[in-house]
C-alpha atoms as a PDB file:
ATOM      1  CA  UNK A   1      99.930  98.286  80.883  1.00  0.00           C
ATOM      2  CA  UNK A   2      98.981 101.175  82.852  1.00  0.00           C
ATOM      3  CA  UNK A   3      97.289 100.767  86.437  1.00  0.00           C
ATOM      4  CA  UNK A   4      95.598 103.901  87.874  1.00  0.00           C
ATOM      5  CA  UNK A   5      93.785 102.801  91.942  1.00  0.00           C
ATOM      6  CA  UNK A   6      93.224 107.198  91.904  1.00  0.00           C
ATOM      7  CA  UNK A   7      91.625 107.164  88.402  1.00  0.00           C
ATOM      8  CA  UNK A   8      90.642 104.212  86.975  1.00  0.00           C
ATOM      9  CA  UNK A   9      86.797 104.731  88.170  1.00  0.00           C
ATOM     10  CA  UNK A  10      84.456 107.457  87.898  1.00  0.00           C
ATOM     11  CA  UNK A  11      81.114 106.332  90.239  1.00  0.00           C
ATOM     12  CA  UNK A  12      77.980 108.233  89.684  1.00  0.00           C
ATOM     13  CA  UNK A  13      75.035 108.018  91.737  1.00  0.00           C
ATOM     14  CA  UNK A  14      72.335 105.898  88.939  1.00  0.00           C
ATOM     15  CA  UNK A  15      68.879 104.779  89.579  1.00  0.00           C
ATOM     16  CA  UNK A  16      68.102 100.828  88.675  1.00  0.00           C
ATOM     17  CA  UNK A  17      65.985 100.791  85.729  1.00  0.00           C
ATOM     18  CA  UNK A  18      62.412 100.149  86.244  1.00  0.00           C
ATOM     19  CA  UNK A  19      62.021  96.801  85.178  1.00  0.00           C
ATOM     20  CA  UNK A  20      64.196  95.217  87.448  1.00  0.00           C
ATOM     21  CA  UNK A  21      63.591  92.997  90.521  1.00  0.00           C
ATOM     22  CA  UNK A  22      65.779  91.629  92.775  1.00  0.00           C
ATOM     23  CA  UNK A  23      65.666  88.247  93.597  1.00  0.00           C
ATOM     24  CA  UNK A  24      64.360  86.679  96.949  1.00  0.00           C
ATOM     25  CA  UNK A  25      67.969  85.749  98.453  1.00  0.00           C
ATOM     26  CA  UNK A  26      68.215  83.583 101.289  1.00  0.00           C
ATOM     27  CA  UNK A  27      70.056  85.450 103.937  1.00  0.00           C
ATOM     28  CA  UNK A  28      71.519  82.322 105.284  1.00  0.00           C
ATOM     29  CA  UNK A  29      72.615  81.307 102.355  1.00  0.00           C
ATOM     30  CA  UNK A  30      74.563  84.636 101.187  1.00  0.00           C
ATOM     31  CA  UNK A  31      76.881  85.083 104.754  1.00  0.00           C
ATOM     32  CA  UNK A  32      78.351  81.977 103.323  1.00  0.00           C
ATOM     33  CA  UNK A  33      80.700  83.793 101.059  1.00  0.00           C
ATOM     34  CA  UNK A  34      81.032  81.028  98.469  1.00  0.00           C
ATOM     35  CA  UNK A  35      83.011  81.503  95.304  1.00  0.00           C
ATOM     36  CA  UNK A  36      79.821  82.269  92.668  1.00  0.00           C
ATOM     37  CA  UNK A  37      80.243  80.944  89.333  1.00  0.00           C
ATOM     38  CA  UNK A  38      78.184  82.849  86.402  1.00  0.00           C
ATOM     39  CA  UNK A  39      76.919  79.656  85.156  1.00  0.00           C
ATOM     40  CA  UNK A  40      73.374  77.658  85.474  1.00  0.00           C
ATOM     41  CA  UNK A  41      74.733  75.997  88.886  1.00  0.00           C
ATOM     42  CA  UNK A  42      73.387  77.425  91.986  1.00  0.00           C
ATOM     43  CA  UNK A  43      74.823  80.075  93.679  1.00  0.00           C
ATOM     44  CA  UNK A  44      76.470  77.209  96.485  1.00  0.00           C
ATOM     45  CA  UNK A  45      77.389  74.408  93.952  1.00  0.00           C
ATOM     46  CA  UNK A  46      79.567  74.535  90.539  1.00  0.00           C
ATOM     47  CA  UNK A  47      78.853  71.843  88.033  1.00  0.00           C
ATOM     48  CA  UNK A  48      81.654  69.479  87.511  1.00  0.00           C
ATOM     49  CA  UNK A  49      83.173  71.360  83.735  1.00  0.00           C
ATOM     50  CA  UNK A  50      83.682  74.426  85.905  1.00  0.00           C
ATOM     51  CA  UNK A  51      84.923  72.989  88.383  1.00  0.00           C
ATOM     52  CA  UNK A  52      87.946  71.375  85.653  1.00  0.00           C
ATOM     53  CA  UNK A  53      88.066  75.165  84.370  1.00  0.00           C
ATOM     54  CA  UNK A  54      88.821  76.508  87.461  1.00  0.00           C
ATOM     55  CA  UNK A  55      91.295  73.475  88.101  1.00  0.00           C
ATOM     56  CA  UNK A  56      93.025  74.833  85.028  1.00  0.00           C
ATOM     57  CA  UNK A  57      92.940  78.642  85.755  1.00  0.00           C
ATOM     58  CA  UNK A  58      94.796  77.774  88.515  1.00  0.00           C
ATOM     59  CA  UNK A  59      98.022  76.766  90.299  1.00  0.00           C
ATOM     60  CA  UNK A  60      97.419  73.601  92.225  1.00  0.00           C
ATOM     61  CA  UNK A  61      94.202  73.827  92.004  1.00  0.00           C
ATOM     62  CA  UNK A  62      91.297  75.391  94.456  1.00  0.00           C
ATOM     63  CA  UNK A  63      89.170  71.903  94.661  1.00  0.00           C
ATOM     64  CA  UNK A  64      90.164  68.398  96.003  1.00  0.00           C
ATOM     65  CA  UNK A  65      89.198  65.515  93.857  1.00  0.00           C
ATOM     66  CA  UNK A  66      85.264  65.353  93.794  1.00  0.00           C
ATOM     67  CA  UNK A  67      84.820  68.350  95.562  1.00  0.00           C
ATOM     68  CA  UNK A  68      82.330  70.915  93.671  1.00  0.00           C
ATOM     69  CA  UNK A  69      81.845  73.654  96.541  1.00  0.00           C
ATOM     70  CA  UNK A  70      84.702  75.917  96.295  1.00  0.00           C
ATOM     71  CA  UNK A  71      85.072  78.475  99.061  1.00  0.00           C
ATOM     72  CA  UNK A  72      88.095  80.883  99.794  1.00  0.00           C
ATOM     73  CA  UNK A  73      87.126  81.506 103.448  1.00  0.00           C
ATOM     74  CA  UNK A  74      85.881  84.678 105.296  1.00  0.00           C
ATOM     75  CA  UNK A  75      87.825  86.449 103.920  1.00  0.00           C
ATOM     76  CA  UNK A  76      86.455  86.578 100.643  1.00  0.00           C
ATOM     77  CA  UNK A  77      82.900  88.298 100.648  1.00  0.00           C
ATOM     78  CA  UNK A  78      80.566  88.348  97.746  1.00  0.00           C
ATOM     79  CA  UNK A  79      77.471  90.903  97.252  1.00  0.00           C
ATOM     80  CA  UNK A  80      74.042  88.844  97.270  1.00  0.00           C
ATOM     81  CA  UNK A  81      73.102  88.099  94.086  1.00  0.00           C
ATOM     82  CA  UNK A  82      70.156  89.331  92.113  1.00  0.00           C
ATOM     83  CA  UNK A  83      68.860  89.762  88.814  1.00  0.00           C
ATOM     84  CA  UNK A  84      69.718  93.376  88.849  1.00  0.00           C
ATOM     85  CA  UNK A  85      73.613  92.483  89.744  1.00  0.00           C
ATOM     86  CA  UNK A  86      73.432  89.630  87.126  1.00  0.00           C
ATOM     87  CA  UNK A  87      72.229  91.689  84.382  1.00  0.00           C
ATOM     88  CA  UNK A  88      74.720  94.495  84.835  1.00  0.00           C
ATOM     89  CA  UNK A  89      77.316  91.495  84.583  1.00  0.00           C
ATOM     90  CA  UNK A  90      75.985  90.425  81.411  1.00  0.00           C
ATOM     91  CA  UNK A  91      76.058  93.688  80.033  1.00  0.00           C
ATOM     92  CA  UNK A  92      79.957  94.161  80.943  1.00  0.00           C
ATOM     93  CA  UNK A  93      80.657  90.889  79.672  1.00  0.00           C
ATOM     94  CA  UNK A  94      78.518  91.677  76.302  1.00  0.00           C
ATOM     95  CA  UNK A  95      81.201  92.448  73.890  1.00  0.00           C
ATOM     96  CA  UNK A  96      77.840  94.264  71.592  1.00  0.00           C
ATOM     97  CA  UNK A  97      77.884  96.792  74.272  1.00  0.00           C
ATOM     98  CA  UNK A  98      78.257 100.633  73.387  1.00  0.00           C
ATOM     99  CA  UNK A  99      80.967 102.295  75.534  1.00  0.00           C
ATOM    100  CA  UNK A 100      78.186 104.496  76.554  1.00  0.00           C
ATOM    101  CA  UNK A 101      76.045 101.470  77.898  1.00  0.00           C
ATOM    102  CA  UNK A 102      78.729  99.799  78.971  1.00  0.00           C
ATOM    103  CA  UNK A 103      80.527 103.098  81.673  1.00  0.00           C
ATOM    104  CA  UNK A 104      76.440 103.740  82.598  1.00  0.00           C
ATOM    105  CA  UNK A 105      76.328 100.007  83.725  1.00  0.00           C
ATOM    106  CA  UNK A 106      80.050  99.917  85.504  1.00  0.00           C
ATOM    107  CA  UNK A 107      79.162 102.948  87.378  1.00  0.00           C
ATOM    108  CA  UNK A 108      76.496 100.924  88.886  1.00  0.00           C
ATOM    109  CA  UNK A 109      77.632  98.257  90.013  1.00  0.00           C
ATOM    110  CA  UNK A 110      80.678 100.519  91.135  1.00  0.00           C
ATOM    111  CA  UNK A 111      78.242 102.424  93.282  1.00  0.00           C
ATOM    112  CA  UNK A 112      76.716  99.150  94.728  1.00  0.00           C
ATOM    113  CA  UNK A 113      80.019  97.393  95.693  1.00  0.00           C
ATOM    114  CA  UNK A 114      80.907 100.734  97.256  1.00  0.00           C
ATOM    115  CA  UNK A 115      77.721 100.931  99.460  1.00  0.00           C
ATOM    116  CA  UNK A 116      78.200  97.365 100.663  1.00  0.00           C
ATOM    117  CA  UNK A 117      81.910  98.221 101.301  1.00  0.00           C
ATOM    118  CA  UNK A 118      80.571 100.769 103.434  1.00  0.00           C
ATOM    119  CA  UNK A 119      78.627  98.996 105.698  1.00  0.00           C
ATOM    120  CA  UNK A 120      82.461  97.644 106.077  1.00  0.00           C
ATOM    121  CA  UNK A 121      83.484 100.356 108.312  1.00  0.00           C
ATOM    122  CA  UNK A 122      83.075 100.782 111.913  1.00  0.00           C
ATOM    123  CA  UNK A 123      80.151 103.067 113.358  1.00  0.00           C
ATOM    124  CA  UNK A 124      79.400 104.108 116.503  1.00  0.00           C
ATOM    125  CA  UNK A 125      76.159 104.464 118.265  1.00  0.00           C
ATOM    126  CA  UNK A 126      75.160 107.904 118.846  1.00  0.00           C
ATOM    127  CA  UNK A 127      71.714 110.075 119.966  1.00  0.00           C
ATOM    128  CA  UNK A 128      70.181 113.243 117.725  1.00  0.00           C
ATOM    129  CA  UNK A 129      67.077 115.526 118.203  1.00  0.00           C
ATOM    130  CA  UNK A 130      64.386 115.327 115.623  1.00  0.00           C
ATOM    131  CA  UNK A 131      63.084 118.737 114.873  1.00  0.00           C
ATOM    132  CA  UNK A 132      60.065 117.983 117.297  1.00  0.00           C
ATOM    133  CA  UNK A 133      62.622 118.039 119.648  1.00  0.00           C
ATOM    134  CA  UNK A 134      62.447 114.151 120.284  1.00  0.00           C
ATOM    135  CA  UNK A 135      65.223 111.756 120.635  1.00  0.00           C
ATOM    136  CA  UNK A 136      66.017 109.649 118.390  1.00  0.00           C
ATOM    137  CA  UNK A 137      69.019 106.727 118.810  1.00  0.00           C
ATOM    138  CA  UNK A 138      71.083 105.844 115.574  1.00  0.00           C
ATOM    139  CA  UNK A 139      74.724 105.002 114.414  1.00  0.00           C
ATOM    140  CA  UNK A 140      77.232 107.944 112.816  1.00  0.00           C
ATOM    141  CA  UNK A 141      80.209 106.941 110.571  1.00  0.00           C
ATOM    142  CA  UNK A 142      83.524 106.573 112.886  1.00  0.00           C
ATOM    143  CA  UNK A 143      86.003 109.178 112.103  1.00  0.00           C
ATOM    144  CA  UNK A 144      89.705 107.343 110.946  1.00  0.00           C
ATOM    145  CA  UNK A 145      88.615 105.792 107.621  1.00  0.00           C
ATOM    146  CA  UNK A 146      90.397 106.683 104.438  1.00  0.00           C
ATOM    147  CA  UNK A 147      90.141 104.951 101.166  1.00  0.00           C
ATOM    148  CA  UNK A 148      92.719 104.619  97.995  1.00  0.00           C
ATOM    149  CA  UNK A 149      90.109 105.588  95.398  1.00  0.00           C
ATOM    150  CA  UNK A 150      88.830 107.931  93.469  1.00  0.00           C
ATOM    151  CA  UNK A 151      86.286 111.215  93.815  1.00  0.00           C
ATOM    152  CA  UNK A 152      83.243 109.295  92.637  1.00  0.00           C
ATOM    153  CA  UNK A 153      83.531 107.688  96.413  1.00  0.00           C
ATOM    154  CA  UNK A 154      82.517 111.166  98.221  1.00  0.00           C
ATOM    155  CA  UNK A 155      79.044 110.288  96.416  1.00  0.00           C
ATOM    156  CA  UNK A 156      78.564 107.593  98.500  1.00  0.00           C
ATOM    157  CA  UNK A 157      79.991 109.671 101.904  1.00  0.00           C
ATOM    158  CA  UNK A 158      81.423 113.190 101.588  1.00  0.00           C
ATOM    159  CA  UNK A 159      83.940 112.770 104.532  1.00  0.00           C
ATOM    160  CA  UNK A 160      85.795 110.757 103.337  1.00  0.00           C
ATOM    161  CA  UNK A 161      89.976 111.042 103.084  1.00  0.00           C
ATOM    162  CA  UNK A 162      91.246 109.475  99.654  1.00  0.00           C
ATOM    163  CA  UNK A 163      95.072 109.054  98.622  1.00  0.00           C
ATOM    164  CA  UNK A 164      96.091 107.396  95.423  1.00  0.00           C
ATOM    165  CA  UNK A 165      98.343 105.033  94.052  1.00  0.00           C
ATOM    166  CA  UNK A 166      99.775 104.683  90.428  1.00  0.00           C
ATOM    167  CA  UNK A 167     100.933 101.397  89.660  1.00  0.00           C
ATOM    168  CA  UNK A 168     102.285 100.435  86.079  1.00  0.00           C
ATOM    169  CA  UNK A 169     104.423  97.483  84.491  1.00  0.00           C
ATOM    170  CA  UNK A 170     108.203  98.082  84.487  1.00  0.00           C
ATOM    171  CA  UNK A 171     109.167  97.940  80.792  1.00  0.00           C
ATOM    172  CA  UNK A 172     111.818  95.586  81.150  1.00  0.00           C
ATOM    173  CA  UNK A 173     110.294  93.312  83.748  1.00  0.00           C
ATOM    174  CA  UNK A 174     107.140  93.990  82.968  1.00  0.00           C
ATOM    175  CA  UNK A 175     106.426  93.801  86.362  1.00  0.00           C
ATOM    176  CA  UNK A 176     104.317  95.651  88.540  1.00  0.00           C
ATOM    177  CA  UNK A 177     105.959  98.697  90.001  1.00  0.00           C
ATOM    178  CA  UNK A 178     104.430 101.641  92.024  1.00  0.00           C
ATOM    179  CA  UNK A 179     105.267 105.046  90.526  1.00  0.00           C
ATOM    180  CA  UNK A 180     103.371 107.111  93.163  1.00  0.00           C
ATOM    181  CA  UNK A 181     101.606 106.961  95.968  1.00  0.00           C
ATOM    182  CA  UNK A 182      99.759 109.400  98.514  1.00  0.00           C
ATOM    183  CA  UNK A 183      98.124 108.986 101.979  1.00  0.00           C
ATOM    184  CA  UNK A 184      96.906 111.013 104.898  1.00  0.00           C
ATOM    185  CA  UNK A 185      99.796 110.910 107.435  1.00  0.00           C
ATOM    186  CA  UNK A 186      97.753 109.296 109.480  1.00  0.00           C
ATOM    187  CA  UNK A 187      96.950 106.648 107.605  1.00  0.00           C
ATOM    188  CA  UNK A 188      98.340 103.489 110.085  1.00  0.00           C
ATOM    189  CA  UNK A 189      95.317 104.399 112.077  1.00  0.00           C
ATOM    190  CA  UNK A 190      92.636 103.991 110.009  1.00  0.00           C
ATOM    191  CA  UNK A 191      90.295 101.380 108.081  1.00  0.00           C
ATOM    192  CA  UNK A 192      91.051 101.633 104.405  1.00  0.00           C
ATOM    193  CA  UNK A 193      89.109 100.746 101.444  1.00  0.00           C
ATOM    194  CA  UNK A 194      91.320  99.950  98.374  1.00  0.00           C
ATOM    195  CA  UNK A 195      89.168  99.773  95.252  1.00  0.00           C
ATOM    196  CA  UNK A 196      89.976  98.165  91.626  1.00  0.00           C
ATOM    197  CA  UNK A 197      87.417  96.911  89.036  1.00  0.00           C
ATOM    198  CA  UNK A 198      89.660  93.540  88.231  1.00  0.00           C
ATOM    199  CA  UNK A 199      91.492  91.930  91.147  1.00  0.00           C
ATOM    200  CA  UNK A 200      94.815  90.879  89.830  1.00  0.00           C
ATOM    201  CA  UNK A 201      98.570  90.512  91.355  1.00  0.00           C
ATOM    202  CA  UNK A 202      98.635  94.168  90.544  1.00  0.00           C
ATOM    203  CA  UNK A 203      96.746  94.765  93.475  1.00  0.00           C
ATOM    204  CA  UNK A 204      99.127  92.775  95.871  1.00  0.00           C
ATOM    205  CA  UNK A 205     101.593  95.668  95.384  1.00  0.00           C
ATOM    206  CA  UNK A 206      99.475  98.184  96.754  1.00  0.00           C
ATOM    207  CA  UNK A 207      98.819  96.541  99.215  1.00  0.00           C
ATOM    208  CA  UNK A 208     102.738  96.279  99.860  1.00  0.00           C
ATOM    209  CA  UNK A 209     103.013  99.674  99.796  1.00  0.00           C
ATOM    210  CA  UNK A 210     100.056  99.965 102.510  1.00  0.00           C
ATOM    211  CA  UNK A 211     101.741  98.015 104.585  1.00  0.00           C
ATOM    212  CA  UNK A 212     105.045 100.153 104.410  1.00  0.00           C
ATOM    213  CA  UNK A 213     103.193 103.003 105.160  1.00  0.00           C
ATOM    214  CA  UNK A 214     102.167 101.109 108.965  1.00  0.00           C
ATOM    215  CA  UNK A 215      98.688  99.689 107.646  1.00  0.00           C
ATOM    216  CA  UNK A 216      97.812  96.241 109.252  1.00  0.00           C
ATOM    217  CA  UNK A 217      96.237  93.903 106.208  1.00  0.00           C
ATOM    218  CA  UNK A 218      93.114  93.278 108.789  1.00  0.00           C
ATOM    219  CA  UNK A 219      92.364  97.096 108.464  1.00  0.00           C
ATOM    220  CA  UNK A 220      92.422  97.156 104.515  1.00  0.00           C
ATOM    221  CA  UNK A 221      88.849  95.964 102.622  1.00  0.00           C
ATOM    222  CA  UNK A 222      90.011  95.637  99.018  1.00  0.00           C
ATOM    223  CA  UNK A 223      86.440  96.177  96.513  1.00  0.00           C
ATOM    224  CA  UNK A 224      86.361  94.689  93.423  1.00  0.00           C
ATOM    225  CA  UNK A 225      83.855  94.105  90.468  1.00  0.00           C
ATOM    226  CA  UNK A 226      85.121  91.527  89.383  1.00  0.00           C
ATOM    227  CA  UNK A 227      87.422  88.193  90.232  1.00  0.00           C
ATOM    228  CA  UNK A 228      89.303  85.034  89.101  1.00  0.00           C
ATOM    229  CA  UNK A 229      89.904  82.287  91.534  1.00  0.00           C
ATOM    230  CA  UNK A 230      93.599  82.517  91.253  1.00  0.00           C
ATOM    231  CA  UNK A 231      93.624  86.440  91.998  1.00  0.00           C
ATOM    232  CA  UNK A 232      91.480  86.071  95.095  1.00  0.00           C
ATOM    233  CA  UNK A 233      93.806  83.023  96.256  1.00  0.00           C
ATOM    234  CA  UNK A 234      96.936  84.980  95.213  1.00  0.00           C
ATOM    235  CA  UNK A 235      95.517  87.791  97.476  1.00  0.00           C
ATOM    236  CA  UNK A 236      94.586  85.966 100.386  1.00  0.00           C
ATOM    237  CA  UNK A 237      97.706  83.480 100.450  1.00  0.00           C
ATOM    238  CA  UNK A 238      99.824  86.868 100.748  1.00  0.00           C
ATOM    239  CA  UNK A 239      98.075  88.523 103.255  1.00  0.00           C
ATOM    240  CA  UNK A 240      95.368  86.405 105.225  1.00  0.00           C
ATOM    241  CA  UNK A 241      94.252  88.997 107.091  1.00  0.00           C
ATOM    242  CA  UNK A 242      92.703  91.033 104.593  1.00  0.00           C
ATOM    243  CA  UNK A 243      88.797  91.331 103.577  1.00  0.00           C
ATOM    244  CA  UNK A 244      88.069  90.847 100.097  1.00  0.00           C
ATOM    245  CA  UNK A 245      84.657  91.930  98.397  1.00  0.00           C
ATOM    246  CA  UNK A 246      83.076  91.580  94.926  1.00  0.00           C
ATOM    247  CA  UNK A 247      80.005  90.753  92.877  1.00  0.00           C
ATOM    248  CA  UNK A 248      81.734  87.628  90.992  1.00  0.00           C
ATOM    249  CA  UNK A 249      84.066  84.953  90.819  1.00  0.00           C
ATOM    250  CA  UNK A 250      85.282  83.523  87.789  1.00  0.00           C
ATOM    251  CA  UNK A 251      87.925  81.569  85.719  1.00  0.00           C
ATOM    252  CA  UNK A 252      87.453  84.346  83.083  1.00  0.00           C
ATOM    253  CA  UNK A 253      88.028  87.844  83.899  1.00  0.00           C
ATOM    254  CA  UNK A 254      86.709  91.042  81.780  1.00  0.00           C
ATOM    255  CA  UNK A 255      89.979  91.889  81.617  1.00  0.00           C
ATOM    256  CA  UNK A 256      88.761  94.936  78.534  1.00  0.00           C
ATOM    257  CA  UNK A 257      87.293  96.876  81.199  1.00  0.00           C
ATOM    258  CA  UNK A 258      90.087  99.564  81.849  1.00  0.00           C
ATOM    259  CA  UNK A 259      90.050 100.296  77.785  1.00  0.00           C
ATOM    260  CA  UNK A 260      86.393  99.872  77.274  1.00  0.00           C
ATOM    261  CA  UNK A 261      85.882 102.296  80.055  1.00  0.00           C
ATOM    262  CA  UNK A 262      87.927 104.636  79.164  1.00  0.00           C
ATOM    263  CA  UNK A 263      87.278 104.446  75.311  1.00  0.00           C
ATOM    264  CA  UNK A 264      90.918 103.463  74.566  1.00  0.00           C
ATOM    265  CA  UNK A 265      89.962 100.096  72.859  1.00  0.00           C
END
């Protein structure tokens, strides 16, 4: 199995369809960064069968006996949910999809988890002139962020610095194994955004090799579509420090989406 952080997403700037509408989402409610279950349970309780799932998806289990609100701590952060986010999940998931359908709806939700990841990095406060010459106070991206993903990010902000990292399973170990890897020299000093569509133990490897290259974990925000509750535990046990954000946690994992995406299924 081939793992790609520099190419395994192409992001394109789409518009939502015009029949969708958000959901009213309690702001309160979503800074709790619960684990979100894509079942008929609310958004800050899981029914007692998925709570047994996840006790099975698991090692050791996330949930003490008769406990059915799982949470992963800060450092896990989850994108409010709305119907527009749910749908675009469903679609993923939908194994009728058409390739076509199915990259138009990934780049999507790419480009949202992206914008939220975003609002991730530091700005500063600074002071322009309108062109009728008034003031007018605002907040410009800080200089000293760099992400490991691909082009599709310079939609989103065209400054950006991006290195890469190829990652693929050693054929006799089968374990994970970097084959290359790129930065800005700099790189120690900066925030970092490390994007992949399925969090895995994959992903704990590039991290590694972030690490090596002088990057503390509390300066990394690893993006993600999608998540099981043993990868997001897996992640966060290794390195505490680090910020985690996606649209979804669940036992079960879209783990087609590299091939679908790519047409290689």
């Amino acid at each position: 199995m081939e793992t790609d952080f520099a190419d395994s997403i192409v992001t394109e700037n789409k518009m939502p369809c015009h029949n969708q509408q958000p959901n009213n989402v309690n702001q309160d409610h979503a800074v709790m960064k619960q684990v979100r279950f894509a079942n008929n349970a609310s958004n800050s309780a899981v029914s007692n069968s998925a709570v047994e799932e996840l006790k099975e998806t698991t090692e050791n289990g996330l949930n003490s006996e008769g406990q059915v609100q799982v949470q992963l701590g800060p450092q896990l952060k989850l994108l409010p949910l709305n119907d527009q986010i749910r749908e675009l999940q469903t679609i993923i998931r939908d194994i009728k999809t058409s390739r076509g359908d199915f990259v138009f709806c990934a780049d999507r939700l790419i480009r949202l988890v992206v914008e939220q990841g975003l609002n991730q990095l530091p700005y500063s406060e600074c002071t322009v002139i309108t062109p009728t010459g008034h003031k007018y106070d605002g907040v410009k991206f800080e200089k000293g962020n760099c992400e490991a993903m691909e082009q599709g990010l310079r939609d989103c902000c065209r400054s950006i610095r991006i290195g890469k990292i190829l990652i693929q399973s050693d054929e006799d170990t089968q374990k994970a194994k970097v084959f290359y890897a790129k930065f800005p020299p700099d790189i120690y000093r900066r925030k970092v955004l490390l994007m992949y569509p399925i969090l895995s133990n994959t992903v704990i490897e590039a991290v590694r090799v972030l690490i090596e290259h002088g990057l503390q974990p509390k300066h990394i925000i690893l993006l993600s579509l999608f998540s099981t509750p043993h990868g997001a535990k897996s992640i966060i046990q290794e390195f505490p420090d680090i910020t985690i954000l996606t649209t979804e946690v669940h036992p079960v994992a879209p783990t087609h989406f590299g091939q679908k995406y790519f047409g290689t299924d």
